[in-house]
Protein backbone atom coordinates (compact mmCIF):
# COMPACT_ATOMS: atom_id res chain seq x y z
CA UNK A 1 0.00 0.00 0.00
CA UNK A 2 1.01 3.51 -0.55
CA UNK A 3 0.08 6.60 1.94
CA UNK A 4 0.52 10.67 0.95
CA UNK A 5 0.84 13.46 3.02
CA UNK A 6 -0.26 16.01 0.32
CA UNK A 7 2.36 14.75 -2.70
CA UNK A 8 4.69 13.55 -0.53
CA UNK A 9 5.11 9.69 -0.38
CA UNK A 10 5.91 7.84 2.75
CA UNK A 11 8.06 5.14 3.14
CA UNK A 12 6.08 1.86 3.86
CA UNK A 13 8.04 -1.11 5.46
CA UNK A 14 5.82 -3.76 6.39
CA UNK A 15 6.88 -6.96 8.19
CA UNK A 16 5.63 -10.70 7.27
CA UNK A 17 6.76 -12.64 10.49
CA UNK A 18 7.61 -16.32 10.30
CA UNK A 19 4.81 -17.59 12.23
CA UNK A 20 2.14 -15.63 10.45
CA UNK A 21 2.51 -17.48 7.42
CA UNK A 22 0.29 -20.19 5.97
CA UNK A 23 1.30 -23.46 7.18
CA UNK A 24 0.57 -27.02 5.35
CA UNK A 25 1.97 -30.48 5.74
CA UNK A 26 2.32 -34.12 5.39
CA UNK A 27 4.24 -36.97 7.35
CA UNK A 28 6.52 -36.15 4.67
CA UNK A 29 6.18 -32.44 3.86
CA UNK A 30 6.07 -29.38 5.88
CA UNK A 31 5.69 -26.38 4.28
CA UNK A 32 5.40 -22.21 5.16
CA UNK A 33 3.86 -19.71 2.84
CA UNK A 34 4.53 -16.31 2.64
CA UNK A 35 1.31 -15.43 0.22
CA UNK A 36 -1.90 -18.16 -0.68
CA UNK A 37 -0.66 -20.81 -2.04
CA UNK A 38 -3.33 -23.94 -2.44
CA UNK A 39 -5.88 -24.51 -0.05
CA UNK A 40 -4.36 -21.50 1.88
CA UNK A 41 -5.73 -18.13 1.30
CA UNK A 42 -5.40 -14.89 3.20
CA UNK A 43 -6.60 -11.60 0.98
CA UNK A 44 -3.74 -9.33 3.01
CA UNK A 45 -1.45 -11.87 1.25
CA UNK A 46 -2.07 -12.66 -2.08
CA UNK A 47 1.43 -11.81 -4.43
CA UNK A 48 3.50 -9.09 -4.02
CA UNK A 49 3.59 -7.67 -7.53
CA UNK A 50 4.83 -10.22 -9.54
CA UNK A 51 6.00 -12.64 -6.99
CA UNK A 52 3.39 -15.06 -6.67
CA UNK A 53 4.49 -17.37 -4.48
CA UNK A 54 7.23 -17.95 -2.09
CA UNK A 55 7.44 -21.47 0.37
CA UNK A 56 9.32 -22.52 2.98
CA UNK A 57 9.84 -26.49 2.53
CA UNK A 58 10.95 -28.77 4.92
CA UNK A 59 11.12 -32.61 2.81
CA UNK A 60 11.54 -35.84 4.37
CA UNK A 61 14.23 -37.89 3.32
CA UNK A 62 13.41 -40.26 0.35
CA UNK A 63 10.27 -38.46 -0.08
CA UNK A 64 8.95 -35.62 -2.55
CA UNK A 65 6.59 -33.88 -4.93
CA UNK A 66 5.83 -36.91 -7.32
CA UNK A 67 5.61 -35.72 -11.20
CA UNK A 68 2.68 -33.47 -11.50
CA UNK A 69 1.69 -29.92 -14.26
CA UNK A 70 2.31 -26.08 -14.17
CA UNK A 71 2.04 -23.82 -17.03
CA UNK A 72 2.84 -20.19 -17.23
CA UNK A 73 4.99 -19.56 -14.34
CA UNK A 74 8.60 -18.82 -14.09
CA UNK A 75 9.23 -21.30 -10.97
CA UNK A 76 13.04 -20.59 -9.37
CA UNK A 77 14.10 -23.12 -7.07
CA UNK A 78 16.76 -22.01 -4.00
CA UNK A 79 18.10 -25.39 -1.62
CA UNK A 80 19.00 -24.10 2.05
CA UNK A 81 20.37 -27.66 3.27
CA UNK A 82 20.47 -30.78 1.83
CA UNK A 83 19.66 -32.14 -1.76
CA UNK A 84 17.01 -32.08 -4.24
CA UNK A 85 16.52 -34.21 -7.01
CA UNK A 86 15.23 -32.25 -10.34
CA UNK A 87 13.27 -34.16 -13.08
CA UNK A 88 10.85 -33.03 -15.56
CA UNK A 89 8.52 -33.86 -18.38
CA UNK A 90 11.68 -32.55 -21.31
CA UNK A 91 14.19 -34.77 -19.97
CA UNK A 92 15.76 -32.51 -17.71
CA UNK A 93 17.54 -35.06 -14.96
CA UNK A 94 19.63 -32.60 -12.25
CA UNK A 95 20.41 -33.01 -8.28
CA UNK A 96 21.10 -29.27 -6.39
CA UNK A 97 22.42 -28.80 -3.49
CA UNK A 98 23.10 -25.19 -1.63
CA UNK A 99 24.57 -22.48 -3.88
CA UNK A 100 22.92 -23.74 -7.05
CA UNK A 101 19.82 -21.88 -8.41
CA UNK A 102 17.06 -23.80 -10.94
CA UNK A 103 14.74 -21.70 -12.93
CA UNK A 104 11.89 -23.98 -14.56
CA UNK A 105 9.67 -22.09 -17.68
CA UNK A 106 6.51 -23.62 -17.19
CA UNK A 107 5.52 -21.59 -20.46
CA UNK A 108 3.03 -23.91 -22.60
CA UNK A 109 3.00 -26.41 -20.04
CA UNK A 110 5.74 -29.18 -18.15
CA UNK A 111 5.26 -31.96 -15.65
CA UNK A 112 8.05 -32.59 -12.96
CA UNK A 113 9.08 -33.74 -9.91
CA UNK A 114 10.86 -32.82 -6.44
CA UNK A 115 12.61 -35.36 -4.77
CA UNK A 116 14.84 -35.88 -1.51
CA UNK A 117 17.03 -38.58 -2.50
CA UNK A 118 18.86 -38.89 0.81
CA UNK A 119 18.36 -41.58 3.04
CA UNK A 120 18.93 -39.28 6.39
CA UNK A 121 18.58 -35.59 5.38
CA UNK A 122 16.03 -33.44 5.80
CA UNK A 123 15.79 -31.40 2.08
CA UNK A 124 15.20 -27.14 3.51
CA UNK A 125 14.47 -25.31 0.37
CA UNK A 126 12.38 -21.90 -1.32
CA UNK A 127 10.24 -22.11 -4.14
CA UNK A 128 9.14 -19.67 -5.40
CA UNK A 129 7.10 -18.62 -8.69
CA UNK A 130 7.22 -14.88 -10.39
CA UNK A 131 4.58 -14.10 -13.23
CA UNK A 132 5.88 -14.21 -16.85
CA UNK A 133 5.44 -10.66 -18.63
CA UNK A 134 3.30 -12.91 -21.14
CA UNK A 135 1.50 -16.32 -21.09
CA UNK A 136 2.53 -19.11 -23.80
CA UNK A 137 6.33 -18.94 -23.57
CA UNK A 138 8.23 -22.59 -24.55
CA UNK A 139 8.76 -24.67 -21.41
CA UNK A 140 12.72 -24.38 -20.15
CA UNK A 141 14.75 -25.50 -17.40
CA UNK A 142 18.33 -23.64 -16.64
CA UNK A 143 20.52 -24.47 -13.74
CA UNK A 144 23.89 -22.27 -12.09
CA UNK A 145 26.16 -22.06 -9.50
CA UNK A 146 25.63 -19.16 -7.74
CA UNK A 147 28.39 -17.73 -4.95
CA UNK A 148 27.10 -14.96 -3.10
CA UNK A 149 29.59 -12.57 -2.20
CA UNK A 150 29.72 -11.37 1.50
CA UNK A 151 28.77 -8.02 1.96
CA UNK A 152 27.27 -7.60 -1.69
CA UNK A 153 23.59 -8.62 -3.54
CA UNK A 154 24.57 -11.36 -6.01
CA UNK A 155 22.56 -11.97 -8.99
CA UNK A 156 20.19 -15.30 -8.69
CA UNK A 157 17.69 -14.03 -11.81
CA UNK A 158 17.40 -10.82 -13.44
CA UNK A 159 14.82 -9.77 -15.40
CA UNK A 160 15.43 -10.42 -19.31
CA UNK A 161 19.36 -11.33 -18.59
CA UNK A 162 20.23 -7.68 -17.65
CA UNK A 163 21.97 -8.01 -14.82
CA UNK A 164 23.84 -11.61 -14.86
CA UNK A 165 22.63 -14.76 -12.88
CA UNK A 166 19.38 -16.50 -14.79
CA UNK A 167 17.06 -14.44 -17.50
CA UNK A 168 13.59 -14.61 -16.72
CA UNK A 169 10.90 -13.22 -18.42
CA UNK A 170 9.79 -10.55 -16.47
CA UNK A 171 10.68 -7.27 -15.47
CA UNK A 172 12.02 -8.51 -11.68
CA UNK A 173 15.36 -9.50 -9.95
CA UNK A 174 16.46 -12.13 -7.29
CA UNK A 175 19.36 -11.28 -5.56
CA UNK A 176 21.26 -13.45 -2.74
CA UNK A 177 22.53 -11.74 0.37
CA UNK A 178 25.07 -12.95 2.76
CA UNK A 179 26.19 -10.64 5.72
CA UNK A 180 28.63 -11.20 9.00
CA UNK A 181 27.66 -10.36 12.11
CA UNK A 182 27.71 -6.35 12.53
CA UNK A 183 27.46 -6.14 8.44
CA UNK A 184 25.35 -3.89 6.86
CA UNK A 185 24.44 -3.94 3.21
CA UNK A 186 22.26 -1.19 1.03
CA UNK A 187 20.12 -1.92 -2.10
CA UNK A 188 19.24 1.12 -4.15
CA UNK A 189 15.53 1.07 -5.52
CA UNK A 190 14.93 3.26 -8.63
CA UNK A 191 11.74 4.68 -8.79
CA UNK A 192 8.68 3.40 -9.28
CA UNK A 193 10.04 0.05 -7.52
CA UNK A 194 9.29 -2.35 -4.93
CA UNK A 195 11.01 -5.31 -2.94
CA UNK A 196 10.67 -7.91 -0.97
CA UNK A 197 13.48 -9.02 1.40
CA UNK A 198 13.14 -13.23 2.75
CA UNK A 199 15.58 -14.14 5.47
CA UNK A 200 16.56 -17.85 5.43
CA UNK A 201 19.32 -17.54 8.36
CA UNK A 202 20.45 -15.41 11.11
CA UNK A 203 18.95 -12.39 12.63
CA UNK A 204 19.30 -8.40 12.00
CA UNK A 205 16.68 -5.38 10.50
CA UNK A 206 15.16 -4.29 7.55
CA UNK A 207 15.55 -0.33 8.28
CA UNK A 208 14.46 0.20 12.03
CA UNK A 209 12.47 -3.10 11.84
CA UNK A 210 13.83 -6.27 13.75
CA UNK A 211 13.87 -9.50 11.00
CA UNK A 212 15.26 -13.52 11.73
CA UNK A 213 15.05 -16.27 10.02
CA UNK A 214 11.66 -17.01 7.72
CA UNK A 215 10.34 -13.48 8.08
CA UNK A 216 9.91 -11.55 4.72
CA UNK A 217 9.79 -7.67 4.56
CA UNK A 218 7.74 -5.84 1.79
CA UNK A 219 9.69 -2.16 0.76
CA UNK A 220 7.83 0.36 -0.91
CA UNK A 221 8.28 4.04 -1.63
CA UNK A 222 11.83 4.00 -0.40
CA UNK A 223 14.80 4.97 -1.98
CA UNK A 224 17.02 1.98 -0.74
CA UNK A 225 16.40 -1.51 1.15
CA UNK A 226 19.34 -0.96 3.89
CA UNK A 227 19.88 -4.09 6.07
CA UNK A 228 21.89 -5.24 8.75
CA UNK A 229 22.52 -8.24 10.51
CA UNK A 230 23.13 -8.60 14.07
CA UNK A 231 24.36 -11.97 13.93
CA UNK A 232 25.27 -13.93 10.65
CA UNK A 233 22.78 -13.68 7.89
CA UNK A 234 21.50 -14.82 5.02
CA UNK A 235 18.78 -13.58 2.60
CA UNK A 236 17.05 -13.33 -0.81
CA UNK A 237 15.61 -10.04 -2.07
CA UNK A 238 13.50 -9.58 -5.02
CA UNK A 239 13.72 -5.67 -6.69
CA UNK A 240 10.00 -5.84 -8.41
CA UNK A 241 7.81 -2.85 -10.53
């Protein structure tokens, strides 16, 4: 949301905690979600722009999402701890562990599946699906090695391949974060811009605001996302129109 005193625009942080979020689950599955995602639905919490959806999974070892559809979605996969087994409908076979990224074009339609192929460790992962600029794109499945610098905001996906990492076909950006303890790091916004900042470790703020592990921050009408961790940290933020 956006508030005005006269023309002036004020700077809106507002904070998702971790335990707010939807919550679903198996005896194999247990998953956290940041905005409605299946039979979860809360209207505060629908997308954030174009960032439809963003879980928290938890997957049992030798267990997983057996080989089901999605279509126009841009689906970016981010493993925490452990290992996940990749195959799809194209003949796409792949394993990723942490520091890999996988971005899946549903486009026109593809059937995969998510597996935990370990026999003793728990699979900790973000998934996470951003709206394609435009619906009927071919299917495609890219995988890299991504090393996030300390200190910095390292490329995951940019939008259309203009800013390294993984092109995607919208106009949004992933970025990995990785402070130290007494860190600080500051992301420029240009105008007209929003983000969304997802901690996956440690503790520290988003501006003034206090933020740990599985709480998510939504930035608007600021000129830069500065944030600072009070212990080690670790983080995803997506820059979004």
């Amino acid at each position: 949301s956006q508030e005005r005193l006269g023309q002036e625009e004020i700077p809106v942080i507002t904070i998702r905690k971790s335990n707010d979020r939807g919550r679903s689950g198996t005896a194999w599955l247990d998953s956290r979600h940041t905005f409605s995602f299946a039979d979860y639905y809360d209207p505060q919490h629908v997308h954030f722009g174009a960032l439809r959806v963003l879980n928290e999974d938890w997957i049992r070892s030798g267990t997983g999402f057996g080989l089901h559809p999605h279509r126009d979605m841009e689906i970016l996969t981010w493993v925490l701890e452990g290992v996940l087994e990749h195959t799809d409908s194209r003949g796409h076979r792949a394993r990723l562990r942490p520091g890999q990224a996988q971005l899946m074009r549903a486009g026109t339609g593809i059937w995969h599946s998510e597996a935990n192929p370990s026999e003793d460790e728990t699979l900790h992962l973000l998934q996470i699906w951003i709206l394609p600029r435009v619906r009927g794109l071919e299917p495609g499945h890219w995988e890299m090695e991504i090393a996030p610098s300390e200190g910095a905001f390292t490329p995951i996906v940019t939008g259309f391949g203009r800013g390294g990492g993984l092109a995607i076909e919208q106009d949004a950006s992933v970025y990995a974060l990785r402070l130290a303890a007494g860190e600080a790091a500051e992301y420029a916004l240009a105008p007209g811009r929003r983000a969304w900042l997802q901690v996956t470790r440690g503790r520290g703020a988003v501006g003034r605001h206090g933020v740990e592990a599985g709480d998510g921050a939504g930035v608007e009408d600021e000129r830069a996302v500065r944030v600072t961790a009070s212990s080690d940290l670790e983080a995803l933020l997506f820059d979004l129109a």
